[in-house]
C-alpha atoms as a PDB file:
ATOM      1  CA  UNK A   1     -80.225 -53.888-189.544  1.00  0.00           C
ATOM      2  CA  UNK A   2     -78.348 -57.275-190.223  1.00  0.00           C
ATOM      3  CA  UNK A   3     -78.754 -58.892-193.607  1.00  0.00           C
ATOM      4  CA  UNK A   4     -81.444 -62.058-193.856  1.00  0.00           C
ATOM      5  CA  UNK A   5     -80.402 -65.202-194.251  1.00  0.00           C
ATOM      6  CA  UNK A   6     -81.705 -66.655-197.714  1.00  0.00           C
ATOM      7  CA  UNK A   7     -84.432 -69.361-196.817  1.00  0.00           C
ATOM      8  CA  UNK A   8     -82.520 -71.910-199.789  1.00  0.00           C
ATOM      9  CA  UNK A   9     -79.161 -71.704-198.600  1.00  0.00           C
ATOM     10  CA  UNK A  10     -77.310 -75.115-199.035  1.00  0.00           C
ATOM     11  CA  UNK A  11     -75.055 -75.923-196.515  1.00  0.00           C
ATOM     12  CA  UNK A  12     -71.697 -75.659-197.833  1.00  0.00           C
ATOM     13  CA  UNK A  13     -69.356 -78.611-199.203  1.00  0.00           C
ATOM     14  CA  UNK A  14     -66.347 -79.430-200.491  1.00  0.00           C
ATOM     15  CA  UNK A  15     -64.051 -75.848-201.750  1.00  0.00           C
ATOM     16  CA  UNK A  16     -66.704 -73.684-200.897  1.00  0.00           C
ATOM     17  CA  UNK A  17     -66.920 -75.073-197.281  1.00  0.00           C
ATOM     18  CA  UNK A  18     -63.117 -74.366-196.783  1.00  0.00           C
ATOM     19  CA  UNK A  19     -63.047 -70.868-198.452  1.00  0.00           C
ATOM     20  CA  UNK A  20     -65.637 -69.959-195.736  1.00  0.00           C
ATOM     21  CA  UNK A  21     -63.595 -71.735-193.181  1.00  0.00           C
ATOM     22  CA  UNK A  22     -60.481 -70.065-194.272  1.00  0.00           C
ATOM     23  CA  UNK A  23     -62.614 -66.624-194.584  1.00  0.00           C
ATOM     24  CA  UNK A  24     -63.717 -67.144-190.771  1.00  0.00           C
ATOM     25  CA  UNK A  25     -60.606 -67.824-189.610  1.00  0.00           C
ATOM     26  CA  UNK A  26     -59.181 -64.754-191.235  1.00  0.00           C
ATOM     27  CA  UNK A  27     -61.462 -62.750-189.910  1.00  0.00           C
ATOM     28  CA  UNK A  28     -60.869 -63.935-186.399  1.00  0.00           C
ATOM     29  CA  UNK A  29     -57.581 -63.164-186.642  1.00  0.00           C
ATOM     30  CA  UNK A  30     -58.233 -59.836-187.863  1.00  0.00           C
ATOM     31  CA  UNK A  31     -60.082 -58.941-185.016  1.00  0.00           C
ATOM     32  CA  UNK A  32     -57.720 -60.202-182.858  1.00  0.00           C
ATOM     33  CA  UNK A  33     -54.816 -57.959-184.636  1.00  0.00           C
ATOM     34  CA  UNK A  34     -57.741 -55.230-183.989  1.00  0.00           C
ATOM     35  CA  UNK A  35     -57.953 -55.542-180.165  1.00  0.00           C
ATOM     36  CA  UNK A  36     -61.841 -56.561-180.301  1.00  0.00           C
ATOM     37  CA  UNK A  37     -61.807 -59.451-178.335  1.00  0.00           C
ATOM     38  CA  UNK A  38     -65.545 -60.085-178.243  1.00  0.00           C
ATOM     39  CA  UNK A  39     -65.949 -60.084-182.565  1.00  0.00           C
ATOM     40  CA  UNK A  40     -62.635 -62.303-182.481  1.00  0.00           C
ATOM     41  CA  UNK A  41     -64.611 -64.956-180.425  1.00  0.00           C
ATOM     42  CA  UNK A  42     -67.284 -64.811-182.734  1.00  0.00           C
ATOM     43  CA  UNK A  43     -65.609 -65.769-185.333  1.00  0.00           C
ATOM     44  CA  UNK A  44     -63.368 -67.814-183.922  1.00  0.00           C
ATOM     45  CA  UNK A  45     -66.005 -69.972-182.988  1.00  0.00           C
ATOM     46  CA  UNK A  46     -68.134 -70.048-186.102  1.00  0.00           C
ATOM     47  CA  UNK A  47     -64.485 -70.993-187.776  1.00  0.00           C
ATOM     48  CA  UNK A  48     -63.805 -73.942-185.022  1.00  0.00           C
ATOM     49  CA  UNK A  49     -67.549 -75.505-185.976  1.00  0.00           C
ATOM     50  CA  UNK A  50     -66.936 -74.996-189.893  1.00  0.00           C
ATOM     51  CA  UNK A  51     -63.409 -76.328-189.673  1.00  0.00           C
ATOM     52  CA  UNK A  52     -64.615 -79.425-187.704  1.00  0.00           C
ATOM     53  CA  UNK A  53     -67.037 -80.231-190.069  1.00  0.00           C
ATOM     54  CA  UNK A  54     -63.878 -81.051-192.888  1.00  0.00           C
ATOM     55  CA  UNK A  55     -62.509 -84.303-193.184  1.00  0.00           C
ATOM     56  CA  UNK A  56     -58.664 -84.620-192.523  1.00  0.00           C
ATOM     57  CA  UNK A  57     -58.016 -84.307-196.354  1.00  0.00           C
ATOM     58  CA  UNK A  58     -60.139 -81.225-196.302  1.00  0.00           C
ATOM     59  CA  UNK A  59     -58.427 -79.952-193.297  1.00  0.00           C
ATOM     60  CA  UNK A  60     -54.804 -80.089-194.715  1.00  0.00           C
ATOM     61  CA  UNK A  61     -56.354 -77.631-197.838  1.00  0.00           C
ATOM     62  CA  UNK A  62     -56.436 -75.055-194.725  1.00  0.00           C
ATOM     63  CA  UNK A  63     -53.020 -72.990-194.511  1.00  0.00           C
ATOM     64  CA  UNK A  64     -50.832 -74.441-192.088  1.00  0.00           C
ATOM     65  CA  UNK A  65     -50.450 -70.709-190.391  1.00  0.00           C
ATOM     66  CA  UNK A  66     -54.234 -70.431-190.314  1.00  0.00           C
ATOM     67  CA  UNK A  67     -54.888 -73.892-188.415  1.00  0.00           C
ATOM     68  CA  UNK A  68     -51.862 -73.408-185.874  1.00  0.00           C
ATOM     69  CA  UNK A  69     -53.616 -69.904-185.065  1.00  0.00           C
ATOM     70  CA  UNK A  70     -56.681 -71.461-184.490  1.00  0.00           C
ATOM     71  CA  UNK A  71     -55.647 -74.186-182.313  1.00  0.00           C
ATOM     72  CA  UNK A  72     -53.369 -72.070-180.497  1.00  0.00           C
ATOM     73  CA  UNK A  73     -55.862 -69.133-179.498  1.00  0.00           C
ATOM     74  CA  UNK A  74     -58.520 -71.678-179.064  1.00  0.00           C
ATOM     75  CA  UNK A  75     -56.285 -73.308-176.379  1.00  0.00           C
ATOM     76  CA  UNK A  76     -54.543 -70.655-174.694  1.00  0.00           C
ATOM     77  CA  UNK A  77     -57.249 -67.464-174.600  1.00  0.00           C
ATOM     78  CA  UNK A  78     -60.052 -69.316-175.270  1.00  0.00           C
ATOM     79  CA  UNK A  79     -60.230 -72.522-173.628  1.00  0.00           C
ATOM     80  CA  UNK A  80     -62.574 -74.182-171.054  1.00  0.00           C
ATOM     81  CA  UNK A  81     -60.036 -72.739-167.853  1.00  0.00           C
ATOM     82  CA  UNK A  82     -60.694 -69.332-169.037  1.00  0.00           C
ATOM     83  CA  UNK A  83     -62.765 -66.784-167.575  1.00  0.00           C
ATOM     84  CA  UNK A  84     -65.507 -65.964-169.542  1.00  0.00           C
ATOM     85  CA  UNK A  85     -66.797 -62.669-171.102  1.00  0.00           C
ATOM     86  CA  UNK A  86     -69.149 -60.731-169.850  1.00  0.00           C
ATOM     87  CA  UNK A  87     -67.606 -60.136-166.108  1.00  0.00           C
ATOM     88  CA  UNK A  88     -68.575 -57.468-163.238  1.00  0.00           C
ATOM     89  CA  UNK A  89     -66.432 -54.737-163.760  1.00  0.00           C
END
């Protein structure tokens, strides 16, 4: 069973908002290393909406490596020409 979201959570701000960005993205890319396609897009995702809620000062705290991965798969496997998941096999 998946872990409950606390009813108070704060939306995150400032350092803590790009740790969890970072975090996502890292993630993403772990999954991807991994082969599991579907999780990476999960993450990859949830990183793309946290990491376009920074500002551009907050956005050039994010590792250089980490935001060239992001755009990169985002563009290349993941973009709107794409097929989707989910397919008849």
């Amino acid at each position: 069973m998946p872990a409950k979201k606390k009813a108070n959570a704060k939306p995150l701000t400032g350092t803590a908002l790009i740790k969890e960005t970072v975090r996502r993205i890292r993630l993403a890319r772990s999954f991807w290393d991994a082969h599991r396609n579907g999780h990476c897009r999960g993450e990859r995702e949830k990183a793309l909406v946290l990491y376009e809620s920074l500002t551009e000062l907050e956005r050039e705290k994010v590792p250089q490596e980490l935001r060239v991965w992001l755009r990169y798969r985002s563009e290349k496997y993941f973009g709107p020409d794409r097929t989707p998941p989910g397919g008849s096999h």
